[in-house]
C-alpha atoms as a PDB file:
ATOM      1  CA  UNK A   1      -4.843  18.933  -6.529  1.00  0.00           C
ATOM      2  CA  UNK A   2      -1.947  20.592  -5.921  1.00  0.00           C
ATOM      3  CA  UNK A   3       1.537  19.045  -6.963  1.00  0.00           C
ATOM      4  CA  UNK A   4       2.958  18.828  -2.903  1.00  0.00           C
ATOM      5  CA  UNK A   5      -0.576  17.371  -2.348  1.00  0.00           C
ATOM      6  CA  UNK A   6       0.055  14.395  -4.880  1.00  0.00           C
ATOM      7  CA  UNK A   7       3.841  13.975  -3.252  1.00  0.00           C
ATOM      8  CA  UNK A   8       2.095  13.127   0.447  1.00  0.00           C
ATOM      9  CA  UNK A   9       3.227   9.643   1.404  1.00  0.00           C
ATOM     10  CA  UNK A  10      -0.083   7.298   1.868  1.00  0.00           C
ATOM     11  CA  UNK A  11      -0.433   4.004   3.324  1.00  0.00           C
ATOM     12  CA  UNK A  12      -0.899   1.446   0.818  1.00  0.00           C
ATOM     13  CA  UNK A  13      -1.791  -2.572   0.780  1.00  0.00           C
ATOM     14  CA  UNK A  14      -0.197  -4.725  -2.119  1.00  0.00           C
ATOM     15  CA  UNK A  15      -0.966  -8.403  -2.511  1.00  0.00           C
ATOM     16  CA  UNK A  16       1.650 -10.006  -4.499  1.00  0.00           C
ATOM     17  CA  UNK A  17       2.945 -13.076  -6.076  1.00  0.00           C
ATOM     18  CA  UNK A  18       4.071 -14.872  -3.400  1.00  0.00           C
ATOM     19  CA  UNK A  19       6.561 -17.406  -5.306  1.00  0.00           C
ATOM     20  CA  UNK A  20       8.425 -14.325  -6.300  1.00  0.00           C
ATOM     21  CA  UNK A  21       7.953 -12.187  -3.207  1.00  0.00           C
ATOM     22  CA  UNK A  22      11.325 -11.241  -2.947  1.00  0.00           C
ATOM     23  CA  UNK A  23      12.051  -9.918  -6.089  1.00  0.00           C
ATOM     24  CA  UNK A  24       8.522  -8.155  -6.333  1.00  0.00           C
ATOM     25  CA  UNK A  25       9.463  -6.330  -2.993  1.00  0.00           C
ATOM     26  CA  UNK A  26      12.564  -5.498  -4.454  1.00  0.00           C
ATOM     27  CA  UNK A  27      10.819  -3.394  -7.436  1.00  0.00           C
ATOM     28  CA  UNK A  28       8.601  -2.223  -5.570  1.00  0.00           C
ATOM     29  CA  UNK A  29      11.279  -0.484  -3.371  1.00  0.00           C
ATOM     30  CA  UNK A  30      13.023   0.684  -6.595  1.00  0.00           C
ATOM     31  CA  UNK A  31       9.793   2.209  -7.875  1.00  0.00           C
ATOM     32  CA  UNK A  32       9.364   4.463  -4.731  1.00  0.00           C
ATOM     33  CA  UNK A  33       8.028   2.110  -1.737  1.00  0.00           C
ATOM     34  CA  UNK A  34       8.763   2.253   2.257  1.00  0.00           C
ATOM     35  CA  UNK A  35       7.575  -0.879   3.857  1.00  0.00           C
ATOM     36  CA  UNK A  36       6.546  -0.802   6.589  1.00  0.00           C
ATOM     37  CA  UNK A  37       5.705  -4.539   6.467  1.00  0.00           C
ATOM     38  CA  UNK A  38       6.078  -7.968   5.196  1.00  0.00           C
ATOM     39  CA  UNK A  39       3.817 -11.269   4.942  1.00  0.00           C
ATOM     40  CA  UNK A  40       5.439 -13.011   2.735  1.00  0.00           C
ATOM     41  CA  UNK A  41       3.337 -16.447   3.340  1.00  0.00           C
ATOM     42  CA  UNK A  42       0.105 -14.872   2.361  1.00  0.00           C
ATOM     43  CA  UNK A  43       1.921 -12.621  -0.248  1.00  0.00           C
ATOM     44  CA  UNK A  44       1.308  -9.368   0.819  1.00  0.00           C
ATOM     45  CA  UNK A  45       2.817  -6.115   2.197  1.00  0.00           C
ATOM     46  CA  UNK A  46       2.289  -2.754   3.441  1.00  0.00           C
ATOM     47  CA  UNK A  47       4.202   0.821   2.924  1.00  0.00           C
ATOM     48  CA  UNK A  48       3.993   4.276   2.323  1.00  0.00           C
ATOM     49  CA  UNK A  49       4.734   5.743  -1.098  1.00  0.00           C
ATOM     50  CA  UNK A  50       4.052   9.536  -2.649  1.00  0.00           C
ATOM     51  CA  UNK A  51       0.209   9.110  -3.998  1.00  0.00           C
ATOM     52  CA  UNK A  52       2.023  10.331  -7.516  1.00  0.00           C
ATOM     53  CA  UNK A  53       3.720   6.795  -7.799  1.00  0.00           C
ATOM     54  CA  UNK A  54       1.182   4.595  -7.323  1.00  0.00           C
ATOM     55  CA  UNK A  55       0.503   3.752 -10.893  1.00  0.00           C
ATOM     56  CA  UNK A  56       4.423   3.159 -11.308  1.00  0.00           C
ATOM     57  CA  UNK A  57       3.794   0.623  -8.041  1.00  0.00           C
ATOM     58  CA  UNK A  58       0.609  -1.001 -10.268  1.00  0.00           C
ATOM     59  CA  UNK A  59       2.470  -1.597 -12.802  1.00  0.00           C
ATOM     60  CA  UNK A  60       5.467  -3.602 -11.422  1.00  0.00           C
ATOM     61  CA  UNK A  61       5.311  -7.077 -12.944  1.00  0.00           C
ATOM     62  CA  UNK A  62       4.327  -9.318  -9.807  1.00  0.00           C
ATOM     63  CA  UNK A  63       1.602  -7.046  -8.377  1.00  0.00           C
ATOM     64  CA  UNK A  64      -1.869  -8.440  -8.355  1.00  0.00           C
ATOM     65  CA  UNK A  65      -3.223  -5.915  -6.192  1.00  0.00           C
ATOM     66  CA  UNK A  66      -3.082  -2.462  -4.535  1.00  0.00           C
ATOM     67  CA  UNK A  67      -5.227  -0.911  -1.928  1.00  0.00           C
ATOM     68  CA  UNK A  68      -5.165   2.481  -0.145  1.00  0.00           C
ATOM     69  CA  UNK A  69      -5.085   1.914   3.628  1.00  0.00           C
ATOM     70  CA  UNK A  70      -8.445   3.262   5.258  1.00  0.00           C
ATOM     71  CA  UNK A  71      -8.968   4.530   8.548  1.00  0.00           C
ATOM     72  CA  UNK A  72     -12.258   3.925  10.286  1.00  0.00           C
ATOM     73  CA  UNK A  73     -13.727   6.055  13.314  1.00  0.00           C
ATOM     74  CA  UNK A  74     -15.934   3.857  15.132  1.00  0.00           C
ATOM     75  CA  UNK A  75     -18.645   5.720  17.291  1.00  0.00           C
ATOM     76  CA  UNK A  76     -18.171   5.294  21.131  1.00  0.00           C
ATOM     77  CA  UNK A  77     -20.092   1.999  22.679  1.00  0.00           C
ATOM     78  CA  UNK A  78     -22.137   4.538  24.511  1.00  0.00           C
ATOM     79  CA  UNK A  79     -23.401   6.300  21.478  1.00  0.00           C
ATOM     80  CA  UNK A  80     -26.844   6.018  20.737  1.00  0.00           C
ATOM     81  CA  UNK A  81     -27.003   2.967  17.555  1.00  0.00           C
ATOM     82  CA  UNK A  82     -27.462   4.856  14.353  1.00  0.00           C
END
């Protein structure tokens, strides 16, 4: 992979701690994350970050999860069932 192709900004899904949402967010922000948004009832969030700083993301005290946001292509309803 080449280094600009590690720097790309990708969607990413956090669930964290929500007693200390706040001052997870806050890391997070310092350790490289745009969000994009905020639930911070449920504890979770969503953002864009450089794939190269996800582990520094991971590793923010308060994180208890991190997913990469997916896209999904669903086949036309008029496609034959496969």
């Amino acid at each position: 992979m080449s280094e600009s192709a590690s720097a790309e900004p990708v969607g990413v899904v956090l669930a964290v701690d929500p007693d200390r949402f706040a001052e997870v967010v806050d890391a997070l922000r310092r350790a490289g994350l745009t969000v994009t948004g905020e639930q911070p009832v449920v504890g979770t969030l969503s953002g864009t970050v450089p794939e190269d700083r996800i582990p520094a993301l991971e590793a923010v005290d308060g994180v208890e999860a991190l997913d990469r946001e997916r896209t999904v292509q669903l086949p036309p309803p008029d496609s034959p069932a496969q």
